[in-house]
N, C-alpha and C. Protein backbone atom coordinates (compact mmCIF):
# COMPACT_ATOMS: atom_id res chain seq x y z
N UNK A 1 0.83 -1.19 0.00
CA UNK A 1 0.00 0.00 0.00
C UNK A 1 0.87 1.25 0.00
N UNK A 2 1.71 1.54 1.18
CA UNK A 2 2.64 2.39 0.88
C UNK A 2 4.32 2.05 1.62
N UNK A 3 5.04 3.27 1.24
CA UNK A 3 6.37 2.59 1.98
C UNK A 3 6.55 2.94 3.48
N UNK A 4 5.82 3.23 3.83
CA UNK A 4 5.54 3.74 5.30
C UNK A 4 5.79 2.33 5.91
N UNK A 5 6.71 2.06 6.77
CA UNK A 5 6.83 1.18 7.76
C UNK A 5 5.73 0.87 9.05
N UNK A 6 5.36 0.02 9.54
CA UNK A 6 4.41 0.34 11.01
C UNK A 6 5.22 0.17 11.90
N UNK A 7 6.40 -0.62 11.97
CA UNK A 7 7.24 -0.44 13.27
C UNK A 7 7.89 1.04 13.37
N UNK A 8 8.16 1.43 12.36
CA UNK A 8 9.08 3.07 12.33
C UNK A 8 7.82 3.96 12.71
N UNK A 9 6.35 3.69 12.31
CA UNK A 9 5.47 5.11 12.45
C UNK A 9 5.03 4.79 14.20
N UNK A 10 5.02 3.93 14.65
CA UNK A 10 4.40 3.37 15.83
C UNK A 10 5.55 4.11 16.28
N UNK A 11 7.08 3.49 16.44
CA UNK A 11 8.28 3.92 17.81
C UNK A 11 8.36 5.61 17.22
N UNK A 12 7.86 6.29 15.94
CA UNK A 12 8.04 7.65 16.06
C UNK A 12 6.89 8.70 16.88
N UNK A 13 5.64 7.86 16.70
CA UNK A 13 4.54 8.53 17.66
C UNK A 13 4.49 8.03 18.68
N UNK A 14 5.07 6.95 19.41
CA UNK A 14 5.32 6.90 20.93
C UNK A 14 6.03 8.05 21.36
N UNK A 15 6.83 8.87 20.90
CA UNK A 15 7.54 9.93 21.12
C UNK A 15 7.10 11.40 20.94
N UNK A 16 5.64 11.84 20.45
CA UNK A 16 5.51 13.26 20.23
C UNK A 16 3.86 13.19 20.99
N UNK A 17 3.88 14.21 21.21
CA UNK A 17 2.89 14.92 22.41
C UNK A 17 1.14 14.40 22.23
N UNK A 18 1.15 13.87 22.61
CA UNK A 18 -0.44 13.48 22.81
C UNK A 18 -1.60 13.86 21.81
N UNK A 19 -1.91 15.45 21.39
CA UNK A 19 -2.45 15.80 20.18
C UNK A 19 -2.03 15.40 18.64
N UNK A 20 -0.48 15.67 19.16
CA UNK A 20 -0.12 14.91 17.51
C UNK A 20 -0.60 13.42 17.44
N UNK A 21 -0.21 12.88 18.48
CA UNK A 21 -0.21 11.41 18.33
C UNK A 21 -1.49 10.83 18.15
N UNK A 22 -2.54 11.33 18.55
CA UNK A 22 -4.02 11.11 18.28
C UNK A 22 -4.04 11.47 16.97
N UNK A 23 -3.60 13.12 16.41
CA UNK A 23 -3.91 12.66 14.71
C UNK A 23 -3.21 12.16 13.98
N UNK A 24 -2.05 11.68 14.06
CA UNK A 24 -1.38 10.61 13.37
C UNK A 24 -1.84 9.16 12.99
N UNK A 25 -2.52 8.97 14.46
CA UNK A 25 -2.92 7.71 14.45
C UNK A 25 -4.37 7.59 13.78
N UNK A 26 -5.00 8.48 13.52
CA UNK A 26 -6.15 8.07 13.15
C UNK A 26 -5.59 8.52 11.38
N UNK A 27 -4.87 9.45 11.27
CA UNK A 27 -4.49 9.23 9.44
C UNK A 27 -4.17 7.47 9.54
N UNK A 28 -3.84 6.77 10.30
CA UNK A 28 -2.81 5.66 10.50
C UNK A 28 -4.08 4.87 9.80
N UNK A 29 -4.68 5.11 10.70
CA UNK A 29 -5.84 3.73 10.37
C UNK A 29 -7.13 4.41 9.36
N UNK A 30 -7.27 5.35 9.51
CA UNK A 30 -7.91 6.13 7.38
C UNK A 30 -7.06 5.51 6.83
N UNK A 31 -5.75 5.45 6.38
CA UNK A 31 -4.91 4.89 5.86
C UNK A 31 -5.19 3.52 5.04
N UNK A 32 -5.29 2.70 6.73
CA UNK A 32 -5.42 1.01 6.54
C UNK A 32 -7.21 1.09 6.27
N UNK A 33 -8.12 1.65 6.29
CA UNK A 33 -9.26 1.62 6.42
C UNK A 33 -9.52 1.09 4.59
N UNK A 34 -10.57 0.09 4.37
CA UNK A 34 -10.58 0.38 3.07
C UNK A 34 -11.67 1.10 2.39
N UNK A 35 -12.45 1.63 3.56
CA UNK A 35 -13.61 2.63 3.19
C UNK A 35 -12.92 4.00 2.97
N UNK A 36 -11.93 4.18 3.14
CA UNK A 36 -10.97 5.84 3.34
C UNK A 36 -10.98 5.97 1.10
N UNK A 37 -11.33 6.47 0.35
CA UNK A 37 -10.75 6.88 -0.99
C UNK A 37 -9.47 7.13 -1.20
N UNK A 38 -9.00 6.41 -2.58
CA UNK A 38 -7.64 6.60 -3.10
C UNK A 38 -7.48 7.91 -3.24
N UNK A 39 -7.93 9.06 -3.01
CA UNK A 39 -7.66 10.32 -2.84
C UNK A 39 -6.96 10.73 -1.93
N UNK A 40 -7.97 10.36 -0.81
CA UNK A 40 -7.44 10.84 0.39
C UNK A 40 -6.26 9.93 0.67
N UNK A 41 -6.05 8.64 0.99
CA UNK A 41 -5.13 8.09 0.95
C UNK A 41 -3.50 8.26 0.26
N UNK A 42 -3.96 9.04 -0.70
CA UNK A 42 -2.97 9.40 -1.51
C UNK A 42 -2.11 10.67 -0.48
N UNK A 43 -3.53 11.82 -0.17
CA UNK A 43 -3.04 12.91 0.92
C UNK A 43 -2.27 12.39 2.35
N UNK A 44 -3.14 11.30 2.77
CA UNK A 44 -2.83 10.92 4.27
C UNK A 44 -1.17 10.19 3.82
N UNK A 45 -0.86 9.30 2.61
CA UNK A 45 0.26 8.80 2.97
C UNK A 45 1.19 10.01 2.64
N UNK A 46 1.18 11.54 1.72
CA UNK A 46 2.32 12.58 2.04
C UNK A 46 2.35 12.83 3.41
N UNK A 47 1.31 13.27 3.86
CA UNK A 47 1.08 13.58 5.32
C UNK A 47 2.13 13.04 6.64
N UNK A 48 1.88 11.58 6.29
CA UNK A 48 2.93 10.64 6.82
C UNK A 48 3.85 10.80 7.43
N UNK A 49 4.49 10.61 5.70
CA UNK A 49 6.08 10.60 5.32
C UNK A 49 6.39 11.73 5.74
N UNK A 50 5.91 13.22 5.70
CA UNK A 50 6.00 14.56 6.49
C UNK A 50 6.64 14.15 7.64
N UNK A 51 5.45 13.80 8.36
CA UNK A 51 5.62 13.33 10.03
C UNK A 51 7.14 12.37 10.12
N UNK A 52 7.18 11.56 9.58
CA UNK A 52 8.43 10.50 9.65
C UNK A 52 9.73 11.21 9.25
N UNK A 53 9.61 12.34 8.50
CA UNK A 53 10.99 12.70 7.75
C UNK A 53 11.56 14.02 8.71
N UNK A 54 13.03 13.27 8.93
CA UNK A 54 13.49 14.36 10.03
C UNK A 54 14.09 16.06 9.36
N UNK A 55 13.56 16.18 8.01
CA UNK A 55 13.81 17.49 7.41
C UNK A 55 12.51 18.01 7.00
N UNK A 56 12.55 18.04 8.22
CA UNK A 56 10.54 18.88 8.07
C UNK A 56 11.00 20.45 7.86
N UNK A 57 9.62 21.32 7.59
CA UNK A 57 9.88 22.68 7.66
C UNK A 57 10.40 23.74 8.81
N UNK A 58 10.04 22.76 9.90
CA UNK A 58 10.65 23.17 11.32
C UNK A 58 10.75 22.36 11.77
N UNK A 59 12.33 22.08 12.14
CA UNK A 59 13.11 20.89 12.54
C UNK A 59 12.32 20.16 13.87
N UNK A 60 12.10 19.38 14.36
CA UNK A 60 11.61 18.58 15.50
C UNK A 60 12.08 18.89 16.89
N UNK A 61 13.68 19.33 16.45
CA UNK A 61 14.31 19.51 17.79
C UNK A 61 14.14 20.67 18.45
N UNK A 62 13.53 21.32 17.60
CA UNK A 62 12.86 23.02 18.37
C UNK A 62 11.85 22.99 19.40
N UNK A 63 11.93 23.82 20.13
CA UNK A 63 10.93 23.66 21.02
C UNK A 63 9.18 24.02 20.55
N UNK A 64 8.78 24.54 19.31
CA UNK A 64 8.00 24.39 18.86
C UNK A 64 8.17 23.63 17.69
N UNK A 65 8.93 22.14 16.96
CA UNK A 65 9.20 21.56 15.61
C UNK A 65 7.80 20.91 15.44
N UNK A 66 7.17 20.45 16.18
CA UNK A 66 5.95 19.96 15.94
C UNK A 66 4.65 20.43 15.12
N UNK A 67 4.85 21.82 15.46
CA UNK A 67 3.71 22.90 15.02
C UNK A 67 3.37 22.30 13.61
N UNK A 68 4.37 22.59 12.91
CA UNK A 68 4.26 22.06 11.22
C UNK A 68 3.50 20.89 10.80
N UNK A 69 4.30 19.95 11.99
CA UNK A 69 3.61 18.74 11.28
C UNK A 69 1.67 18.36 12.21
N UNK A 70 1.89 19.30 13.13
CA UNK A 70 0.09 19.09 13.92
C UNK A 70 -0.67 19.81 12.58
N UNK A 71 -0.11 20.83 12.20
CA UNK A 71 -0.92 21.59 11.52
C UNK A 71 -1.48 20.83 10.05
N UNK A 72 -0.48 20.12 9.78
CA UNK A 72 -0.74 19.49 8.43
C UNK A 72 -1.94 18.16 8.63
N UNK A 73 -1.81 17.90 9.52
CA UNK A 73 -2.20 16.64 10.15
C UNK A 73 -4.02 17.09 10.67
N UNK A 74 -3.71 17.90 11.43
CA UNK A 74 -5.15 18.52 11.75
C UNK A 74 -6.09 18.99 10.38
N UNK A 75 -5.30 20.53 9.11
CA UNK A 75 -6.49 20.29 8.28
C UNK A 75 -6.43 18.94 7.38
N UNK A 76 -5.53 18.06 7.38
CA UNK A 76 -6.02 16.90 6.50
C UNK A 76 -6.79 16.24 7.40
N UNK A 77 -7.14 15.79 8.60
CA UNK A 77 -8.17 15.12 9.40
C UNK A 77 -9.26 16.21 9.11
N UNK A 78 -9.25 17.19 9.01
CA UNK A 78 -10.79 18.27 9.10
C UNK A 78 -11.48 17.78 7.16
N UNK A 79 -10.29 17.42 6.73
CA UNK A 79 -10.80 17.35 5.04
C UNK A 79 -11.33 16.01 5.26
N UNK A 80 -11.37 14.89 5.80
CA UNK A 80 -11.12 13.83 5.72
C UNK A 80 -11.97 12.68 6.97
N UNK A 81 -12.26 13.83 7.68
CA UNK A 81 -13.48 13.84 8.69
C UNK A 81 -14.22 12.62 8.84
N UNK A 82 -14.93 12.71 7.28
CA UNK A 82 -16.30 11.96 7.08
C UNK A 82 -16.44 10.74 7.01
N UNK A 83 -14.66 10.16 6.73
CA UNK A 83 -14.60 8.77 6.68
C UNK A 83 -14.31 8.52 8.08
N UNK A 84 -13.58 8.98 9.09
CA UNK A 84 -13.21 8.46 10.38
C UNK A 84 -14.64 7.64 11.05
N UNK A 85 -14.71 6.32 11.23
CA UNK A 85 -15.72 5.62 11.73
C UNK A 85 -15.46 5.41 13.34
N UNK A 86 -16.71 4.98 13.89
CA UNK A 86 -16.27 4.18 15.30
C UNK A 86 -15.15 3.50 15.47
N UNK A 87 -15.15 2.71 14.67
CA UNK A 87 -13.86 1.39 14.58
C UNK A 87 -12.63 1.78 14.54
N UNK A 88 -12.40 2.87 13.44
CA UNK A 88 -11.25 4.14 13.29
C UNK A 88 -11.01 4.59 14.92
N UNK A 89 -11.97 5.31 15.34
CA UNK A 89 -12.06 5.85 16.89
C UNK A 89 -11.32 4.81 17.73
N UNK A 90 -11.83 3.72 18.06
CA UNK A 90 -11.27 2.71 18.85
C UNK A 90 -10.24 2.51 18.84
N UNK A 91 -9.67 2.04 16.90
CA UNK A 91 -8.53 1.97 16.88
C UNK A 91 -7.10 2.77 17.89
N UNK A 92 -7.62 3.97 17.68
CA UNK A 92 -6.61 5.23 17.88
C UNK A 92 -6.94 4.91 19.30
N UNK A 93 -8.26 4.48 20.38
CA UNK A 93 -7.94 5.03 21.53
C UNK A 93 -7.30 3.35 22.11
N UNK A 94 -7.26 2.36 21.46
CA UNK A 94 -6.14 1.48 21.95
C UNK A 94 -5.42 1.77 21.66
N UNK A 95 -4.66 2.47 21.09
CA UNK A 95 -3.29 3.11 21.31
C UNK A 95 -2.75 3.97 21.21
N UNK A 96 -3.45 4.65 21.84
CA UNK A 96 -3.04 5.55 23.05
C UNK A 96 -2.44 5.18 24.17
């Protein structure tokens, strides 16, 4: 589906702040969902690779590096809304 690893996206959102990590995880599973459209899927896996790649627009190690990638992450979940189901929901709050 894509080259996104699940062991690399899992040990990189065990590591960033609680809001990100909730919308990561639910692009995670829109992602794996097969009700989610090859559209969006197409958006959620740049989205990703964003999140995973340590030459983001504002480096990670800043005390605000995150901003960039919540922001991208938040309006693609606001575009993308309509598919997030119960099951999606659950997903994300087991792992948490």
């Amino acid at each position: 589906m894509s080259d996104i690893d699940a062991d690399d996206f899992f040990r990189k959102v065990a590591k960033i702040p609680l809001k990100v990590k909730k919308s990561a995880l639910t692009l995670w599973f829109l992602l794996l969902s097969t009700e989610t459209p090859l559209w969006a899927k197409s958006l959620i896996v740049t989205c990703l690779l964003y999140l995973l790649n340590p030459f983001d627009l504002i480096p990670d190690f800043l005390p605000c590096g995150l901003a960039d990638d919540l922001s991208a992450m938040v309006s693609l979940i606001a575009s993308v809304n309509n598919f997030v189901t119960e099951e999606i929901e659950e997903q994300v709050e087991s792992k948490m």
